[in-house]
C-alpha atoms as a PDB file:
ATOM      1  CA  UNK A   1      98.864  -0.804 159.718  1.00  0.00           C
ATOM      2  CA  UNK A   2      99.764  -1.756 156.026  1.00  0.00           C
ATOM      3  CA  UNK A   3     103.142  -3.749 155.317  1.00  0.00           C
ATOM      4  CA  UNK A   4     104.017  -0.348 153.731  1.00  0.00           C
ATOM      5  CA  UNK A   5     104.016   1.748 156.984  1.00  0.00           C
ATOM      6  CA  UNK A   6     105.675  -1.445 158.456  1.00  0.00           C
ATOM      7  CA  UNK A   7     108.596  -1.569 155.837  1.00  0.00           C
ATOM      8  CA  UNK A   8     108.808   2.690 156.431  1.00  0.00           C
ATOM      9  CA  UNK A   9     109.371   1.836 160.474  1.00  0.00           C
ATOM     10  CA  UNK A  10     111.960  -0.870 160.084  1.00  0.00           C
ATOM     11  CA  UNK A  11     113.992   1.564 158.015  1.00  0.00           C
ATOM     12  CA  UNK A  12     113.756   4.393 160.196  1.00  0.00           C
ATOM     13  CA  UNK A  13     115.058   1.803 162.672  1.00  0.00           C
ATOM     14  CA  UNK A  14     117.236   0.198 160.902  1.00  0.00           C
ATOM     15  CA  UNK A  15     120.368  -1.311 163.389  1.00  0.00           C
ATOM     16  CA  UNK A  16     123.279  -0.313 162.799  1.00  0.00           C
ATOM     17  CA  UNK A  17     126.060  -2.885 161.161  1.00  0.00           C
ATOM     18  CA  UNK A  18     127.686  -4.943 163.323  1.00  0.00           C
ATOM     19  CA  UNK A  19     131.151  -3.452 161.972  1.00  0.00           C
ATOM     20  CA  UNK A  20     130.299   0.310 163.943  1.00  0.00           C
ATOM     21  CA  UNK A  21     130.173  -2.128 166.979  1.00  0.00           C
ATOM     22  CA  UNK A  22     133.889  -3.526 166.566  1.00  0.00           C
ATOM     23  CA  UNK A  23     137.324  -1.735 167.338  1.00  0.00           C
ATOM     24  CA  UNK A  24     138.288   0.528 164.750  1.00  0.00           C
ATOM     25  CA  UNK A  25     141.658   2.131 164.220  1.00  0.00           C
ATOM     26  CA  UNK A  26     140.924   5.271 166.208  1.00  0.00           C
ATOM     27  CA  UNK A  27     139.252   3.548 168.719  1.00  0.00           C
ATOM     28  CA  UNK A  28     142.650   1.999 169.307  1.00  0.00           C
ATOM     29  CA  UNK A  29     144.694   5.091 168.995  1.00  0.00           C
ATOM     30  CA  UNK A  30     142.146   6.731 171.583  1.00  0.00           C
ATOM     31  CA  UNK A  31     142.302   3.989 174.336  1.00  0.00           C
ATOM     32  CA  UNK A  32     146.729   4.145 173.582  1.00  0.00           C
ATOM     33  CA  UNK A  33     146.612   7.701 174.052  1.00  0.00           C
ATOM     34  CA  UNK A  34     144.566   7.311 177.155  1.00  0.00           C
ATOM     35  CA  UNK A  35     146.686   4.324 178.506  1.00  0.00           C
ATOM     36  CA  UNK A  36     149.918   6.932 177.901  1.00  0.00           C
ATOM     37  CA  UNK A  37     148.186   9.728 179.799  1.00  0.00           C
ATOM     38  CA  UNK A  38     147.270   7.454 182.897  1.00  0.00           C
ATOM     39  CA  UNK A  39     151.193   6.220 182.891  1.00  0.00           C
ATOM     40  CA  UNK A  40     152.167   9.211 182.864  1.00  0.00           C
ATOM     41  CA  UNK A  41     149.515  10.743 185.788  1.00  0.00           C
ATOM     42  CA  UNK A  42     150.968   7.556 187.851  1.00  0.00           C
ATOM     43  CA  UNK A  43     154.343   8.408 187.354  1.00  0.00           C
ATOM     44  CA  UNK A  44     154.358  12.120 188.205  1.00  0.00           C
ATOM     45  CA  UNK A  45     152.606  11.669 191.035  1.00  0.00           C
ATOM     46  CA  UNK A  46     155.269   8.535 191.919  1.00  0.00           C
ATOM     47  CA  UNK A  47     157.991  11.487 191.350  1.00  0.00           C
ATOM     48  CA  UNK A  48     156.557  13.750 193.103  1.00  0.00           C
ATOM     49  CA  UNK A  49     156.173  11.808 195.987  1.00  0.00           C
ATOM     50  CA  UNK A  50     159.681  10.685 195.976  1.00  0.00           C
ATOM     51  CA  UNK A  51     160.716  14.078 195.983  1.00  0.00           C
ATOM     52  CA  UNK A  52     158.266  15.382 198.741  1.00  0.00           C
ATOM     53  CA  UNK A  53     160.158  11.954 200.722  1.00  0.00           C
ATOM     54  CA  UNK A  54     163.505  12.999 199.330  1.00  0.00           C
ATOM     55  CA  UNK A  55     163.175  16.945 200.842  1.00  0.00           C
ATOM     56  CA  UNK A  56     161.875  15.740 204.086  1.00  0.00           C
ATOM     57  CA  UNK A  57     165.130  13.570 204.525  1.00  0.00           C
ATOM     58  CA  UNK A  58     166.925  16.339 203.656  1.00  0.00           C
ATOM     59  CA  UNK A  59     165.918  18.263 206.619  1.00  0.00           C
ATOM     60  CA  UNK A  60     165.775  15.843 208.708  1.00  0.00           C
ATOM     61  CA  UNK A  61     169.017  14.333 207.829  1.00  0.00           C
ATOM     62  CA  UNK A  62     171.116  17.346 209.409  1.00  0.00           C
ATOM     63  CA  UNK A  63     169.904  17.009 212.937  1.00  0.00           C
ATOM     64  CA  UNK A  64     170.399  13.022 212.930  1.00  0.00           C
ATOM     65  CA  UNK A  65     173.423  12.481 211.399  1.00  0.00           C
ATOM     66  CA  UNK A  66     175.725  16.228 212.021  1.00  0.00           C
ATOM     67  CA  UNK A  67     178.986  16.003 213.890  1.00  0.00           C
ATOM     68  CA  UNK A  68     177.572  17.442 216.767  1.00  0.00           C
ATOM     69  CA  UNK A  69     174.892  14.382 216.885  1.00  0.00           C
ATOM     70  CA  UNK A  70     177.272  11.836 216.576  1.00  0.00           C
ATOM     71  CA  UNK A  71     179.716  12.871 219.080  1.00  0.00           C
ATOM     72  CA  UNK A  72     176.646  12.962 221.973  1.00  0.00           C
ATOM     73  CA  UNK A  73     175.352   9.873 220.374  1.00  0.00           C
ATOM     74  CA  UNK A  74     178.756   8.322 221.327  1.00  0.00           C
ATOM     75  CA  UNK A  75     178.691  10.011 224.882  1.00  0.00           C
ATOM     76  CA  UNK A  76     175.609   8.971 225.208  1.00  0.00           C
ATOM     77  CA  UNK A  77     176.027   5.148 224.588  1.00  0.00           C
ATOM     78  CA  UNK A  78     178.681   5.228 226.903  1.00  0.00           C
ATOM     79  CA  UNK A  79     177.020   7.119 229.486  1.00  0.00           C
ATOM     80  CA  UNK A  80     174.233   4.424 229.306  1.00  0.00           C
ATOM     81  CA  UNK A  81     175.970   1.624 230.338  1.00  0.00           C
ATOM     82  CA  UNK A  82     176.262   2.770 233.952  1.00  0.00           C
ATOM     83  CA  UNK A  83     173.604   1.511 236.457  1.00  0.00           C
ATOM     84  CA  UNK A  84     172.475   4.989 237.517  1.00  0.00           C
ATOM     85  CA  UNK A  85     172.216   6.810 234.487  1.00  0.00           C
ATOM     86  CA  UNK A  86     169.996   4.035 233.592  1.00  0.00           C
ATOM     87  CA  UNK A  87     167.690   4.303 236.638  1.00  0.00           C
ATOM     88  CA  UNK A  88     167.762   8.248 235.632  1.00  0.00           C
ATOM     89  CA  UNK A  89     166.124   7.531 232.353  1.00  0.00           C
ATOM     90  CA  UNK A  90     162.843   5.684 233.606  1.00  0.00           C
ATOM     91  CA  UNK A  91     162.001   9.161 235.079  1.00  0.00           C
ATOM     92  CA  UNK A  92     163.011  11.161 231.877  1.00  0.00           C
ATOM     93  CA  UNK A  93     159.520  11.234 229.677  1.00  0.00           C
ATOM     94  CA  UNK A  94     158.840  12.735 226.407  1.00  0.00           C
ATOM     95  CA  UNK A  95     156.325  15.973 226.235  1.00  0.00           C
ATOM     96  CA  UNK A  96     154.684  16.323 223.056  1.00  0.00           C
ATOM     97  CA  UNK A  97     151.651  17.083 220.691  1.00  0.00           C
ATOM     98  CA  UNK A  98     151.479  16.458 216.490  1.00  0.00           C
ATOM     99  CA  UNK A  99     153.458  19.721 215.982  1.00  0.00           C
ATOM    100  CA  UNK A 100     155.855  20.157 218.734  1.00  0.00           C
ATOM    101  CA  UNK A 101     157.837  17.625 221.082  1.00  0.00           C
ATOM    102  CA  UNK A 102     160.414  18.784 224.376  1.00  0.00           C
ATOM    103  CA  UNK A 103     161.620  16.740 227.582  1.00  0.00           C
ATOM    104  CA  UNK A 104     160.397  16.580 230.954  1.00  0.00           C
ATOM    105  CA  UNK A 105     160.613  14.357 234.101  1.00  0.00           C
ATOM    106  CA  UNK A 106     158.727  13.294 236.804  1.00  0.00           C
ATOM    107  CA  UNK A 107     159.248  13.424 240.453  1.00  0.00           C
ATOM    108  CA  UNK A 108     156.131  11.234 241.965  1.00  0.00           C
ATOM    109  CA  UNK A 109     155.240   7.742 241.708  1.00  0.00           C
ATOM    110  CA  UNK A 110     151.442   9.156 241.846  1.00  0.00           C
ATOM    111  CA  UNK A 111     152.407  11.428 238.503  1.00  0.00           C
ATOM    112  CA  UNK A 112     153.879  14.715 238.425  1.00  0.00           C
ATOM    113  CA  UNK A 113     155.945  16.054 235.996  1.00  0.00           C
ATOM    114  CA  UNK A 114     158.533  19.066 235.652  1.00  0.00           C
ATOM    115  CA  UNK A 115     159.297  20.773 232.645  1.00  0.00           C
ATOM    116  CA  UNK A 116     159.098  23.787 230.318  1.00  0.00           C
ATOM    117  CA  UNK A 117     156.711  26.718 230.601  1.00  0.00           C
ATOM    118  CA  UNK A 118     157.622  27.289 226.549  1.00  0.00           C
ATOM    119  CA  UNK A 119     157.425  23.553 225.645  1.00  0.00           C
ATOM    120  CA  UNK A 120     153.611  22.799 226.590  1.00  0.00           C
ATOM    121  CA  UNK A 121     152.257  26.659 225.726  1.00  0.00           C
ATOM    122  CA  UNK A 122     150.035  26.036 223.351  1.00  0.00           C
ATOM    123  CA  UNK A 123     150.184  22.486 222.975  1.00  0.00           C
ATOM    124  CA  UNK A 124     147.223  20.411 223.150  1.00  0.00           C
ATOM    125  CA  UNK A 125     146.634  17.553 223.762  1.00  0.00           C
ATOM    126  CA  UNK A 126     149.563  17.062 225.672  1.00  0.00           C
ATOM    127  CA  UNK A 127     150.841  13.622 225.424  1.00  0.00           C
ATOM    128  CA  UNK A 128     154.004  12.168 228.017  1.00  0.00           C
ATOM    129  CA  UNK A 129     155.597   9.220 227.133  1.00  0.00           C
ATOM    130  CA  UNK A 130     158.226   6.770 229.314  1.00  0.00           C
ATOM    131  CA  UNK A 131     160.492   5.219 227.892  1.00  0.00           C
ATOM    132  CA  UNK A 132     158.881   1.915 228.711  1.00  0.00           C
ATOM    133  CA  UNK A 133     156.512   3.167 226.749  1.00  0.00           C
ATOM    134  CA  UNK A 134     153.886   4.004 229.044  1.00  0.00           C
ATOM    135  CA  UNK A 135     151.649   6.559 227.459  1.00  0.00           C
ATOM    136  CA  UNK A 136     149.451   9.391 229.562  1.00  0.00           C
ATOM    137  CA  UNK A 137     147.390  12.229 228.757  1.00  0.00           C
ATOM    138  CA  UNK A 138     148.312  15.062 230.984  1.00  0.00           C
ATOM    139  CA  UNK A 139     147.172  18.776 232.180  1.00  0.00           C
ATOM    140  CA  UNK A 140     148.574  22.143 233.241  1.00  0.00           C
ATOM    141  CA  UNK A 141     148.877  22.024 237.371  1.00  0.00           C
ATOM    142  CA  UNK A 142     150.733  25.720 237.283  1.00  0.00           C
ATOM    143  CA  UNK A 143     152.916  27.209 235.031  1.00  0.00           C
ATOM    144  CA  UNK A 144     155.053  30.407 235.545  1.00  0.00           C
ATOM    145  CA  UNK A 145     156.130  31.765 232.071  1.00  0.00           C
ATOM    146  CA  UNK A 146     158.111  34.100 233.934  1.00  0.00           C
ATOM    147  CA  UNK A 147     160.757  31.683 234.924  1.00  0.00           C
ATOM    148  CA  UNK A 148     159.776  29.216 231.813  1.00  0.00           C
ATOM    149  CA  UNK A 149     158.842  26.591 234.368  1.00  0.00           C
ATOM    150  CA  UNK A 150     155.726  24.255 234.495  1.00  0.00           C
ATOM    151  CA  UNK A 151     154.287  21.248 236.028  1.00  0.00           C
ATOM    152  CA  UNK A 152     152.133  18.873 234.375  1.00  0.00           C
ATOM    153  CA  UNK A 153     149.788  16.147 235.897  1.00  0.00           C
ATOM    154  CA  UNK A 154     149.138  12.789 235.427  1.00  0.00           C
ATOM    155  CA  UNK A 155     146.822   9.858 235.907  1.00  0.00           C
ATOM    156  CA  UNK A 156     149.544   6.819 237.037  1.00  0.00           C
ATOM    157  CA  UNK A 157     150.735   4.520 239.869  1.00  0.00           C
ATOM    158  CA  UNK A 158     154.405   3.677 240.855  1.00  0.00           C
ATOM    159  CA  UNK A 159     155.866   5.701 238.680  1.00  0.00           C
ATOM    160  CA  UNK A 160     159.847   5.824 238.465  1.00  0.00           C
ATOM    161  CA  UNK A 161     161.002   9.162 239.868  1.00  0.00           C
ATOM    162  CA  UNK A 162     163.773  11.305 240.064  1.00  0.00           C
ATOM    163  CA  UNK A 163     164.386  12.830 243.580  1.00  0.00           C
ATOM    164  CA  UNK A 164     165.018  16.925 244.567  1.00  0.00           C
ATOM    165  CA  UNK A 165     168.036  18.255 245.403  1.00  0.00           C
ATOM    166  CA  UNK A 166     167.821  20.751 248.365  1.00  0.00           C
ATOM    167  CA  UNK A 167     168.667  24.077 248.147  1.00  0.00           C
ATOM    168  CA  UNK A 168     172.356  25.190 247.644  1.00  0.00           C
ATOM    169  CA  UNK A 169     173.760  22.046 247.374  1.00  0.00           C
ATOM    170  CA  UNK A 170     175.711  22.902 244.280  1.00  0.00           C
ATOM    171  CA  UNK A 171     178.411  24.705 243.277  1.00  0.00           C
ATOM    172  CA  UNK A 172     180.783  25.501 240.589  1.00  0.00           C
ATOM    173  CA  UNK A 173     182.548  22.775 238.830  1.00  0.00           C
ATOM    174  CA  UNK A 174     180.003  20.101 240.146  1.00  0.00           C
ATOM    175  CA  UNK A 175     179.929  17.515 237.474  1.00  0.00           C
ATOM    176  CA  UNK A 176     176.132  16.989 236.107  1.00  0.00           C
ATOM    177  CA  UNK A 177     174.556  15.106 233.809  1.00  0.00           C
ATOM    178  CA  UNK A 178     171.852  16.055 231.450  1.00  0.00           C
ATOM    179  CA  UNK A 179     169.224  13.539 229.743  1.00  0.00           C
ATOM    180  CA  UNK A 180     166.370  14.785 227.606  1.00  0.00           C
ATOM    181  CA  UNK A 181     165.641  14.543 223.635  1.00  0.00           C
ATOM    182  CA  UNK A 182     167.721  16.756 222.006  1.00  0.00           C
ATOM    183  CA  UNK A 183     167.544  16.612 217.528  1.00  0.00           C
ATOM    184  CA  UNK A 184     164.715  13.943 217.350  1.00  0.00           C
ATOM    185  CA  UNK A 185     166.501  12.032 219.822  1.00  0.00           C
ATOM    186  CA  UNK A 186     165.322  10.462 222.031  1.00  0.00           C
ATOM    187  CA  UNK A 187     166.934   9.579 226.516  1.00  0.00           C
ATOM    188  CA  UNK A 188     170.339  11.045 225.211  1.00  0.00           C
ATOM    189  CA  UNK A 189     172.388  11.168 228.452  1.00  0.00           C
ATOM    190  CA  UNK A 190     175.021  13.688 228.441  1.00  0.00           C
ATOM    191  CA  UNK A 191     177.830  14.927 231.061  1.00  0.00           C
ATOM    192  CA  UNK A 192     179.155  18.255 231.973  1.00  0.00           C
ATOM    193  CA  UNK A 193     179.987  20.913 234.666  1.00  0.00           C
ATOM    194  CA  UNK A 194     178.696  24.548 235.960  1.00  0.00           C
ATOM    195  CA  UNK A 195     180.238  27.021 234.712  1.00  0.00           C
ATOM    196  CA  UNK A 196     181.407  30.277 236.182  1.00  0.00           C
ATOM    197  CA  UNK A 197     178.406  33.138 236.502  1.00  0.00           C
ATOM    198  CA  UNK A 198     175.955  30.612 237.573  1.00  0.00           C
ATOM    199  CA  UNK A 199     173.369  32.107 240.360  1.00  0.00           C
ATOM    200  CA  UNK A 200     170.541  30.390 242.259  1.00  0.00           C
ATOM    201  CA  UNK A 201     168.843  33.437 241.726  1.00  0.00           C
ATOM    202  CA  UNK A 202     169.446  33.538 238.158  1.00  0.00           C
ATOM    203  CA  UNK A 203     170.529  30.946 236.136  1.00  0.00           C
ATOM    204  CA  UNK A 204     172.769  27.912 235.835  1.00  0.00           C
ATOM    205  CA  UNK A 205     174.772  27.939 233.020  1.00  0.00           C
ATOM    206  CA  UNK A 206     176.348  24.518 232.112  1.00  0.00           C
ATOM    207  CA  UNK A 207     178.892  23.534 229.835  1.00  0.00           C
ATOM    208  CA  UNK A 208     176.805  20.318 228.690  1.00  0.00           C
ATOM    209  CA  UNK A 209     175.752  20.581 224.850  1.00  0.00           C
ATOM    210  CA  UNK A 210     172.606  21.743 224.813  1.00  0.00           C
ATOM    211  CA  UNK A 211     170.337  21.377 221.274  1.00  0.00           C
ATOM    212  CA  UNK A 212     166.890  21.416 220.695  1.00  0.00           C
ATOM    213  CA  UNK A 213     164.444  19.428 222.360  1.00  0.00           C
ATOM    214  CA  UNK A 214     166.575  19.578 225.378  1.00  0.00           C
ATOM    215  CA  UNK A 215     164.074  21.824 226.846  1.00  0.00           C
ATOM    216  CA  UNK A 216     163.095  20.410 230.197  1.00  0.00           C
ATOM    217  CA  UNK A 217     165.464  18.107 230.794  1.00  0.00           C
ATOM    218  CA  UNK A 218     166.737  18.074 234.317  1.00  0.00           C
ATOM    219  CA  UNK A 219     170.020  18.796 235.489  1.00  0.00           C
ATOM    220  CA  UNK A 220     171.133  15.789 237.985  1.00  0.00           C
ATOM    221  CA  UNK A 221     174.212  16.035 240.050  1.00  0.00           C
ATOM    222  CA  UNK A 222     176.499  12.882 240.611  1.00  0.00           C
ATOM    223  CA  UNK A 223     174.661  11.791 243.956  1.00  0.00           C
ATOM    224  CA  UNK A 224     171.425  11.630 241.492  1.00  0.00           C
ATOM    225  CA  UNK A 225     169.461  14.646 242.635  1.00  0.00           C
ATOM    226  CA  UNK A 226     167.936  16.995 239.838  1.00  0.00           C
ATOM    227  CA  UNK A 227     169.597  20.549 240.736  1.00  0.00           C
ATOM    228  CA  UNK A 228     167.601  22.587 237.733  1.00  0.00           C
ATOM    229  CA  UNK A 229     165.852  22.261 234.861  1.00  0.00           C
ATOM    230  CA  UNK A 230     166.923  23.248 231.407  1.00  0.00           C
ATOM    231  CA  UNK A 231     165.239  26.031 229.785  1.00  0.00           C
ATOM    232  CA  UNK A 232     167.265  27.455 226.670  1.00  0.00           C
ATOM    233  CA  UNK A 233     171.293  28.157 225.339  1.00  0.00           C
ATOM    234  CA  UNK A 234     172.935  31.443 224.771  1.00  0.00           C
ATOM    235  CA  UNK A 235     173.191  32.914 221.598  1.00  0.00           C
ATOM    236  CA  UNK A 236     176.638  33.937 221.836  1.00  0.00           C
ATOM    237  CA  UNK A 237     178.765  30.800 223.048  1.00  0.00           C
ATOM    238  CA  UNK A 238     175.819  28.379 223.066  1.00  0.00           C
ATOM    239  CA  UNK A 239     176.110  27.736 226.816  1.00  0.00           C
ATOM    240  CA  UNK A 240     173.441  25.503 228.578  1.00  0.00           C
ATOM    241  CA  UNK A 241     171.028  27.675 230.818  1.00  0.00           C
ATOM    242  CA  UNK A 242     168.978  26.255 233.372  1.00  0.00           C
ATOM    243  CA  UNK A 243     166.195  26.986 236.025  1.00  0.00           C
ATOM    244  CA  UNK A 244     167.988  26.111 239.492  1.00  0.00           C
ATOM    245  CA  UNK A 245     166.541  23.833 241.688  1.00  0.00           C
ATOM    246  CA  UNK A 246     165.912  26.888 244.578  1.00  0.00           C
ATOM    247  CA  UNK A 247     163.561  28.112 241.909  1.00  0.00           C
ATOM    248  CA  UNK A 248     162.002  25.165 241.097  1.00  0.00           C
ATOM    249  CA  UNK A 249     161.060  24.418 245.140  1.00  0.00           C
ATOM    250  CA  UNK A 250     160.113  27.956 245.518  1.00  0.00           C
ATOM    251  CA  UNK A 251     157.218  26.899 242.733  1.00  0.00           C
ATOM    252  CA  UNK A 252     156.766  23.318 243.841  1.00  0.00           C
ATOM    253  CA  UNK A 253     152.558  22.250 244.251  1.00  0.00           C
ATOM    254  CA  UNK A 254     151.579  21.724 247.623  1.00  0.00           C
ATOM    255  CA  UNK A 255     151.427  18.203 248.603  1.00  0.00           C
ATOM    256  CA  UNK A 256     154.482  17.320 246.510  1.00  0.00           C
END
């Protein structure tokens, strides 16, 4: 090759100046505009957030903090203090799964708990919780959706219990109490009486407040013996129903 064709190669292939390699003025506006469109990606999604956190408080807020809350919250406190109703609450667990949560209680130191036919349909896996915070998986022993009554199983030893009442034991104007996890609550104690038109064959209808999450709590009379199991409220003068404890022994496992 002839220093001709050599000088024709080095010009095709020339470098470039070392000026195209340096920040220019556009180069600079570019990366700005980029650095204001990344601020501003970063703080929609910041405000966004806030206001997905802000909505969720909203709804939330209501069932904490309402008049109704408060009062039972006071009730409650002062309910708590007593030596029995604290006993009461070992034995009053938390049912729940990621979508839905209700109240149950259990009635063996070996593990068996009563609640809701309506709270565990359809939940899975089904999670109870003390409120010492012992945690157990649990299954479906029988359920009768017919009466909105079920009882769970569970894995544990020495277990705090609540104890039976026996059959027609109660009657109207007994003073109760009712703990469970009403409004994202959680082992609210609450006091009360039954109420005229209550029927072991039927219903007991208390004049407790009753909210959600109460479902499954039981229904303990004032020599501590659970006498039924809550279930629901009217829809006319939000009245406390409850599965009496006749029905509940009619459905009790064998071996219990």
């Amino acid at each position: 090759m002839n220093q001709f064709d050599k000088d024709e190669i080095e010009d095709q292939f020339e470098e470039p100046p070392i000026e195209d390699f340096l920040p220019n003025e556009e180069d600079e506006w570019l990366r700005e505009r980029q650095k204001r469109r990344n601020l501003f990606v970063k703080r929609t999604i910041s405000v966004g957030v806030a206001i997905a956190l802000l909505v969720s408080l909203l709804q939330i807020w209501p069932q904490l903090f309402n008049l109704s809350s408060i009062n039972f919250l006071q009730k409650s406190a002062e309910l708590s203090k007593q030596e029995d109703i604290q006993k009461y609450k070992e034995a009053v667990v938390t049912v729940n799964d990621q979508n839905s949560r209700g109240t149950g209680f259990n009635i063996s130191e070996n593990g068996l708990i009563i609640t809701n036919h309506h709270v565990v349909d359809n939940m899975y896996p089904i999670t109870v919780t003390f409120p010492n915070g012992e945690i157990f998986q649990a299954t479906i022993l029988q359920s009768y959706p017919d009466i909105d009554l079920a009882f769970l199983h569970i894995e544990g030893k020495h277990l705090p219990a609540l104890s039976l009442s026996q059959p027609d034991t109660w009657i109207v104007s007994d003073q109760i109490y009712v703990i469970g996890n009403p409004l994202l609550h959680n082992q609210i104690a609450i006091d009360g009486e039954i109420l005229e038109g209550s029927d072991k064959n039927e219903d007991l209808r208390l004049s407790s407040p009753i909210y959600n999450g109460n479902s499954g709590s039981p229904v303990i009379n004032l020599e501590g013996n659970v006498i039924g199991v809550v279930f629901a409220i009217t829809t006319k003068d939000q009245i406390g129903l409850a599965i009496p404890i006749e029905k509940v022994l009619e459905k009790l496992p064998e071996g219990y």
